[in-house]
C-alpha atoms as a PDB file:
ATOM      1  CA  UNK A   1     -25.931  -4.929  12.914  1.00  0.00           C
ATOM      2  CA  UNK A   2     -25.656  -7.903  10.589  1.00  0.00           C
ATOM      3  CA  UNK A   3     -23.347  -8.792   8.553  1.00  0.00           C
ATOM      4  CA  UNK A   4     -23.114 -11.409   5.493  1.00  0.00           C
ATOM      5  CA  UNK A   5     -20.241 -10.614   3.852  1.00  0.00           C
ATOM      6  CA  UNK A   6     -16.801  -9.395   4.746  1.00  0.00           C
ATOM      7  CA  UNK A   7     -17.633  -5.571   3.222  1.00  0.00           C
ATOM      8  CA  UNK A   8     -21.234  -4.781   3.171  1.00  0.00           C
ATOM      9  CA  UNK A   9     -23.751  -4.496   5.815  1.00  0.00           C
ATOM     10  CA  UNK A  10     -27.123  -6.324   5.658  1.00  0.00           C
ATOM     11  CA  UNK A  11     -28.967  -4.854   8.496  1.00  0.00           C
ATOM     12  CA  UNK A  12     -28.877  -2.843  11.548  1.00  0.00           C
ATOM     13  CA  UNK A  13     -29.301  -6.161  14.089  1.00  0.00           C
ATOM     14  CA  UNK A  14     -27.317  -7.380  16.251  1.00  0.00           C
ATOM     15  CA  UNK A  15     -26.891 -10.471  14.602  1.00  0.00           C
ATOM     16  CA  UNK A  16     -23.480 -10.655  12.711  1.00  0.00           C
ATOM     17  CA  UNK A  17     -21.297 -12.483  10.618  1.00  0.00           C
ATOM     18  CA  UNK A  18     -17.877 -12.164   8.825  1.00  0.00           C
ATOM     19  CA  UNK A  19     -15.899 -14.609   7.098  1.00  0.00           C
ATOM     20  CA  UNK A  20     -12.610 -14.268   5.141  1.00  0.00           C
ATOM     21  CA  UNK A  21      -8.983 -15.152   5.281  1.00  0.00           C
ATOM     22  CA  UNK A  22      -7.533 -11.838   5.994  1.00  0.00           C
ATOM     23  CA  UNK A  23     -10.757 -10.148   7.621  1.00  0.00           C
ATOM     24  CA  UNK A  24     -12.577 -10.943  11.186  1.00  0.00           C
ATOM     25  CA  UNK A  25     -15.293 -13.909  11.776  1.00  0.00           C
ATOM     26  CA  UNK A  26     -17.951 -11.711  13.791  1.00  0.00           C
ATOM     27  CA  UNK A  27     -21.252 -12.592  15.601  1.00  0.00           C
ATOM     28  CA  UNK A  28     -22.990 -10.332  16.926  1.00  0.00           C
ATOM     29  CA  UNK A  29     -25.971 -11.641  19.607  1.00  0.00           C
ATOM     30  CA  UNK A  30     -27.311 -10.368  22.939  1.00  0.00           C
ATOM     31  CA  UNK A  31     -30.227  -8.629  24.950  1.00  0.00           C
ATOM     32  CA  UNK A  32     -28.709  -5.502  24.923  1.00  0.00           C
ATOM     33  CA  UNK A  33     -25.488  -5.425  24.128  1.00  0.00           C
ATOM     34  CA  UNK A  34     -23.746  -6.903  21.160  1.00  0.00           C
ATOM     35  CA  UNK A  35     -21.715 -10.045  21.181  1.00  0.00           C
ATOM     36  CA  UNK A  36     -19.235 -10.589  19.237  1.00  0.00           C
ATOM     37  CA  UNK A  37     -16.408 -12.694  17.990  1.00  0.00           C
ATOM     38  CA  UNK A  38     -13.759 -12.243  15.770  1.00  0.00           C
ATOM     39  CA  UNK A  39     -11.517 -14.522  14.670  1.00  0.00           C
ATOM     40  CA  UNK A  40      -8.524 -14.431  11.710  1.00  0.00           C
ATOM     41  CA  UNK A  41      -4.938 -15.078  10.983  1.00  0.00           C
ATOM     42  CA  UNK A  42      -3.980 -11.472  10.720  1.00  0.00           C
ATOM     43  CA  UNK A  43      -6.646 -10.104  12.648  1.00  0.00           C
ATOM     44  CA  UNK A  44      -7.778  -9.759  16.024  1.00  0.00           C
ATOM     45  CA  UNK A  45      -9.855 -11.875  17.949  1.00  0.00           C
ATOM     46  CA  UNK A  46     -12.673 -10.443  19.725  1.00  0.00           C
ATOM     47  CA  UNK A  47     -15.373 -11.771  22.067  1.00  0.00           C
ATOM     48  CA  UNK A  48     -18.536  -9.068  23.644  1.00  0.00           C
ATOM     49  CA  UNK A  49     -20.722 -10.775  25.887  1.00  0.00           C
ATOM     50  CA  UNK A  50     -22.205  -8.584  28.777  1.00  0.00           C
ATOM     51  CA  UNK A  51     -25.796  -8.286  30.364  1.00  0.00           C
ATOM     52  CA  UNK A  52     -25.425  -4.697  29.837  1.00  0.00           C
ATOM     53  CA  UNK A  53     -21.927  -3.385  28.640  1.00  0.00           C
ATOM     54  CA  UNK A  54     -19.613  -5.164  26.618  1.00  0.00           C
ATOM     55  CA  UNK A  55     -16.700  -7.632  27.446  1.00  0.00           C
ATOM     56  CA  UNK A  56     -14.369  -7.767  24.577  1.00  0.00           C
ATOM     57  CA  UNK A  57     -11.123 -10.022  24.205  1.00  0.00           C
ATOM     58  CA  UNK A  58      -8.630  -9.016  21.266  1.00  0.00           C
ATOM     59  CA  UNK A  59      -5.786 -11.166  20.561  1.00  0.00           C
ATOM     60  CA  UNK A  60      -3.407 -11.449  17.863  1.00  0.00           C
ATOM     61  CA  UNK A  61       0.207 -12.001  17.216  1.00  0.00           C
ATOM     62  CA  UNK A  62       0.650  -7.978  15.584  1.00  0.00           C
ATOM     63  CA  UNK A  63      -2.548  -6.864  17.150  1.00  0.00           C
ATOM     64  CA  UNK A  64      -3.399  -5.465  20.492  1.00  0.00           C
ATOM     65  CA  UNK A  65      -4.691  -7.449  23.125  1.00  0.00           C
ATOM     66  CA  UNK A  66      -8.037  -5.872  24.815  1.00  0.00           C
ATOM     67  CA  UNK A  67     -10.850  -6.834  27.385  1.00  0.00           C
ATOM     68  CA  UNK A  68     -13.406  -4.415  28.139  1.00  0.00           C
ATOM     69  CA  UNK A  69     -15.642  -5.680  31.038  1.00  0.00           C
ATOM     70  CA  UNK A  70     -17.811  -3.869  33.645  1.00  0.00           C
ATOM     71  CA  UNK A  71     -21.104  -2.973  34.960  1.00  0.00           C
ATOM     72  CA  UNK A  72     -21.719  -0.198  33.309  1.00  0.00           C
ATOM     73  CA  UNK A  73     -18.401   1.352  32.317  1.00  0.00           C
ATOM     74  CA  UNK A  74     -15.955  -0.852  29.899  1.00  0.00           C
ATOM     75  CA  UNK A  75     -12.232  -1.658  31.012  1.00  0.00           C
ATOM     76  CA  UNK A  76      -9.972  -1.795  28.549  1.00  0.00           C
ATOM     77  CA  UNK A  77      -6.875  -3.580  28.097  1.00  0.00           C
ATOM     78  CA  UNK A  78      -4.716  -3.100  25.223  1.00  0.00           C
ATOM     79  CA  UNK A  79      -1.128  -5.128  25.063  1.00  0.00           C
ATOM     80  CA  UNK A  80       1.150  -5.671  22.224  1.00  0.00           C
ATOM     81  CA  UNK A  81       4.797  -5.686  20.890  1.00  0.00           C
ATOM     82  CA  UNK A  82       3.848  -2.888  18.507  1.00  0.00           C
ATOM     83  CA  UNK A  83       0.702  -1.948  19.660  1.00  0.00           C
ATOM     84  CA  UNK A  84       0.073   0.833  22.583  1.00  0.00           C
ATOM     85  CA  UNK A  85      -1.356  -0.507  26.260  1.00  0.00           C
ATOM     86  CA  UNK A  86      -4.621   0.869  27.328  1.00  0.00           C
ATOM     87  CA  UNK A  87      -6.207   0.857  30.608  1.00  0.00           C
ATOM     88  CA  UNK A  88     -10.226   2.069  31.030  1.00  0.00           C
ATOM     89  CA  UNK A  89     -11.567   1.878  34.246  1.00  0.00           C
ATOM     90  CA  UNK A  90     -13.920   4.049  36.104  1.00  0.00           C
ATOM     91  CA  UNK A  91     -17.007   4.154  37.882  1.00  0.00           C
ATOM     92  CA  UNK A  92     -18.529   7.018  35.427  1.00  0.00           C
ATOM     93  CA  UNK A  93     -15.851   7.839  32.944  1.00  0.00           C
ATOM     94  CA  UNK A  94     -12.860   5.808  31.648  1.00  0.00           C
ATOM     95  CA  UNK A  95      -9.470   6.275  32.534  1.00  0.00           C
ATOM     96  CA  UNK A  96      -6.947   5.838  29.306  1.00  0.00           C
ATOM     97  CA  UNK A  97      -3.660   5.210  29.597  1.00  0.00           C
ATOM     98  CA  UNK A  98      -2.142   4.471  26.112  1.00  0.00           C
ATOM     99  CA  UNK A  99       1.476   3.650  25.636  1.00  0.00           C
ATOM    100  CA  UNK A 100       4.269   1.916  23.004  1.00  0.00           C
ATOM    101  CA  UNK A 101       7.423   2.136  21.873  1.00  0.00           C
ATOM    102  CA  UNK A 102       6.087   3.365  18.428  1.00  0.00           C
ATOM    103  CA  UNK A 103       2.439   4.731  19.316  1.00  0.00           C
ATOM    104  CA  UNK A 104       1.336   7.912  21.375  1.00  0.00           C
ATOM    105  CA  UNK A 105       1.339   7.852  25.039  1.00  0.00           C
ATOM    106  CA  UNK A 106      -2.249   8.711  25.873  1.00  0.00           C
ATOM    107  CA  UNK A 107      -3.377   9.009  29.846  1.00  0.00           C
ATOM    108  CA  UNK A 108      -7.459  10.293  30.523  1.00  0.00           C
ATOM    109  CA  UNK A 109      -8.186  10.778  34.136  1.00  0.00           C
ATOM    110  CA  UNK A 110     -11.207  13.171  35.248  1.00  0.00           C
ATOM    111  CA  UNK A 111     -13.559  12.791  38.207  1.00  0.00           C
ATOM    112  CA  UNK A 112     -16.089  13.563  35.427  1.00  0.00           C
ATOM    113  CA  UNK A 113     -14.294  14.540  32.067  1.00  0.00           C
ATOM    114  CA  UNK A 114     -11.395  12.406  31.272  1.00  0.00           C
ATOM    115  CA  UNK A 115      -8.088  14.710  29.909  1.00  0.00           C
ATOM    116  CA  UNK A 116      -6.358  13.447  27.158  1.00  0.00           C
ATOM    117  CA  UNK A 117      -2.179  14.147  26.146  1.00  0.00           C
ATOM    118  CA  UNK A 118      -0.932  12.055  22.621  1.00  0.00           C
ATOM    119  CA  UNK A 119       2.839  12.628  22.250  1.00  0.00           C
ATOM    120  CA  UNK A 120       4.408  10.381  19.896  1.00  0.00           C
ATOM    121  CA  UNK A 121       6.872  10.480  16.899  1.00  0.00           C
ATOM    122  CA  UNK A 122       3.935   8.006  14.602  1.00  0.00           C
ATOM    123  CA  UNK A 123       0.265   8.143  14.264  1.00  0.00           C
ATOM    124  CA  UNK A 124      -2.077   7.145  17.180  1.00  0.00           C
ATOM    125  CA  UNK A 125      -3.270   3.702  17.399  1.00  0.00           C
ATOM    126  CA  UNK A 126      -7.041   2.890  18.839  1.00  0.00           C
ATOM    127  CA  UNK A 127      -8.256  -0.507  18.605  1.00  0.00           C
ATOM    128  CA  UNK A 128     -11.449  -0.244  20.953  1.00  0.00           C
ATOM    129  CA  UNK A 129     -14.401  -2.246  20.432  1.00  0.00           C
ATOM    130  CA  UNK A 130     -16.913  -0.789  22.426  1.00  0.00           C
ATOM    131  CA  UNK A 131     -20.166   1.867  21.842  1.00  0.00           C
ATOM    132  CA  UNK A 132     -19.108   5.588  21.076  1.00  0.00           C
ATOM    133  CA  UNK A 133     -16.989   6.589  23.625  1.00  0.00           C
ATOM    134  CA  UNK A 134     -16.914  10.662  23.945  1.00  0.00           C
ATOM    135  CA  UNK A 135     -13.493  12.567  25.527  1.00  0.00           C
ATOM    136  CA  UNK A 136     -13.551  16.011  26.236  1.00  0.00           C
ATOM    137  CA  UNK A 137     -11.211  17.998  28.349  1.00  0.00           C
ATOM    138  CA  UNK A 138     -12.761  20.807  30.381  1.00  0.00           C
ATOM    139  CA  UNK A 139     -12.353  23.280  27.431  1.00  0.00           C
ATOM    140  CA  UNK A 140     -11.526  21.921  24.520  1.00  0.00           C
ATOM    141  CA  UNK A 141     -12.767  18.184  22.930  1.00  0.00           C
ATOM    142  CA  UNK A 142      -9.385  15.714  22.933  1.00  0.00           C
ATOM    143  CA  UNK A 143     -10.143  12.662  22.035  1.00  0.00           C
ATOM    144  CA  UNK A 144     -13.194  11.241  20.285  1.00  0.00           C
ATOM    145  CA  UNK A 145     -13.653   6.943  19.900  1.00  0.00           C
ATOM    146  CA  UNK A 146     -16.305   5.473  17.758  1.00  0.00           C
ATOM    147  CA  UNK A 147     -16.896   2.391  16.329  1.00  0.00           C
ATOM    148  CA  UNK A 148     -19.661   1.278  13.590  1.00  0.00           C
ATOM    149  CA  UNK A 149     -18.033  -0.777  10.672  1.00  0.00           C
ATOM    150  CA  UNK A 150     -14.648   0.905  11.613  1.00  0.00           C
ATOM    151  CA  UNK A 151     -12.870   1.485  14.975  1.00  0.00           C
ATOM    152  CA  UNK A 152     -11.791   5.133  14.097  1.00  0.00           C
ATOM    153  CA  UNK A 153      -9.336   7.240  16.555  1.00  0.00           C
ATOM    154  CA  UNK A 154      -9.542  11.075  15.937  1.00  0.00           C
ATOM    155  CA  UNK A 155      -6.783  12.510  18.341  1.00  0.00           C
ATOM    156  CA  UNK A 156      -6.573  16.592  18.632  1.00  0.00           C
ATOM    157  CA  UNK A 157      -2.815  17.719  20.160  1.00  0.00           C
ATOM    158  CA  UNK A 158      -3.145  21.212  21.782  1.00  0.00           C
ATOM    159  CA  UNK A 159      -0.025  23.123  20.696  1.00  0.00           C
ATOM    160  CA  UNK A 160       0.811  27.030  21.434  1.00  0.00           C
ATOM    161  CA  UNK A 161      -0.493  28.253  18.263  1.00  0.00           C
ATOM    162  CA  UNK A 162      -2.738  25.080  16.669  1.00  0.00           C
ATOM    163  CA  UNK A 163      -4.301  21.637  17.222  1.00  0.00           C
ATOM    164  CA  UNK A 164      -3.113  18.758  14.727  1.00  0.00           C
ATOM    165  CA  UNK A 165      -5.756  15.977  13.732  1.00  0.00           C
ATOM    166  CA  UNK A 166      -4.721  12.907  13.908  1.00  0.00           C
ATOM    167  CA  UNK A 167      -6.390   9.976  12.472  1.00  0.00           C
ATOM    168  CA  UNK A 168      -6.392   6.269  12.446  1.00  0.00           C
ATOM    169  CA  UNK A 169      -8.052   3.497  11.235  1.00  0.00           C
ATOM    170  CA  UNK A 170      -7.613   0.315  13.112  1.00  0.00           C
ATOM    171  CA  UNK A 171      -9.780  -1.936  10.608  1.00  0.00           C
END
């Protein structure tokens, strides 16, 4: 990916840039994984450096704090005021645990496909930067993360009769 501007993509390497005063500074630079920094006054800051998986550092007064660092699995660590808290750490899959005060509680945990619950009064908040990241319960798909331009969050809540789709869009 690389970026010029603050809206429109240039190219598809990893070699990125964004500049304004209410948007992220990226750069995106590495072997095989991106890395990446973003810096603003109302956005998160962000930092991916890894040999082969991603280590990212958000931080921002009203957004979520996250590092994502491993060998080959990211862990993720989201803390905020406002924001939920999310833990990923496994050897093959993650394990989420997403909670706030005004965002869903969210906890994955699966020897080899995470489950996923969202119970909350709001919309679900995902700020992940990391590669596509799949959930899937044994039956049914819960939770899917990706990230391209966007980090998207599409969250599906198993009722008695229906699912409800939930969606959020961090940036």
């Amino acid at each position: 990916c690389s970026l010029s501007s603050a809206h429109k993509p240039v190219s598809h390497e990893p070699a990125c840039s964004l500049s304004s005063a209410h948007e992220p500074v990226c750069s995106l630079s590495s072997a095989h994984e991106p890395a990446c920094s973003l810096s603003s006054a109302h956005e998160p800051v962000c930092s991916l450096s890894s040999a082969h998986e991603p280590v990212c550092s958000l931080s921002s007064a009203h957004e979520p704090v996250c590092s994502l660092s491993s060998a080959h699995e990211p862990v993720c660590s989201l803390s905020s005021a406002h924001e939920p808290v999310c833990s990923l750490s496994s050897a093959h899959e993650p394990v989420c645990s997403l909670s706030s005060a005004h965002e869903p509680v969210c906890s994955l945990s699966s020897a080899h496909e995470p489950v996923c619950s969202l119970s909350s009064a709001h919309k679900p908040v995902c700020s992940l930067s990391s590669p596509v990241c799949s959930l899937s319960s044994a039956h049914e798909p819960v939770c899917s993360l990706s990230s391209a331009h966007k980090f998207h969050c599409i969250c599906k809540i198993k009722t008695e009769f229906t699912y409800t789709d939930l969606v959020q869009t961090a940036f």
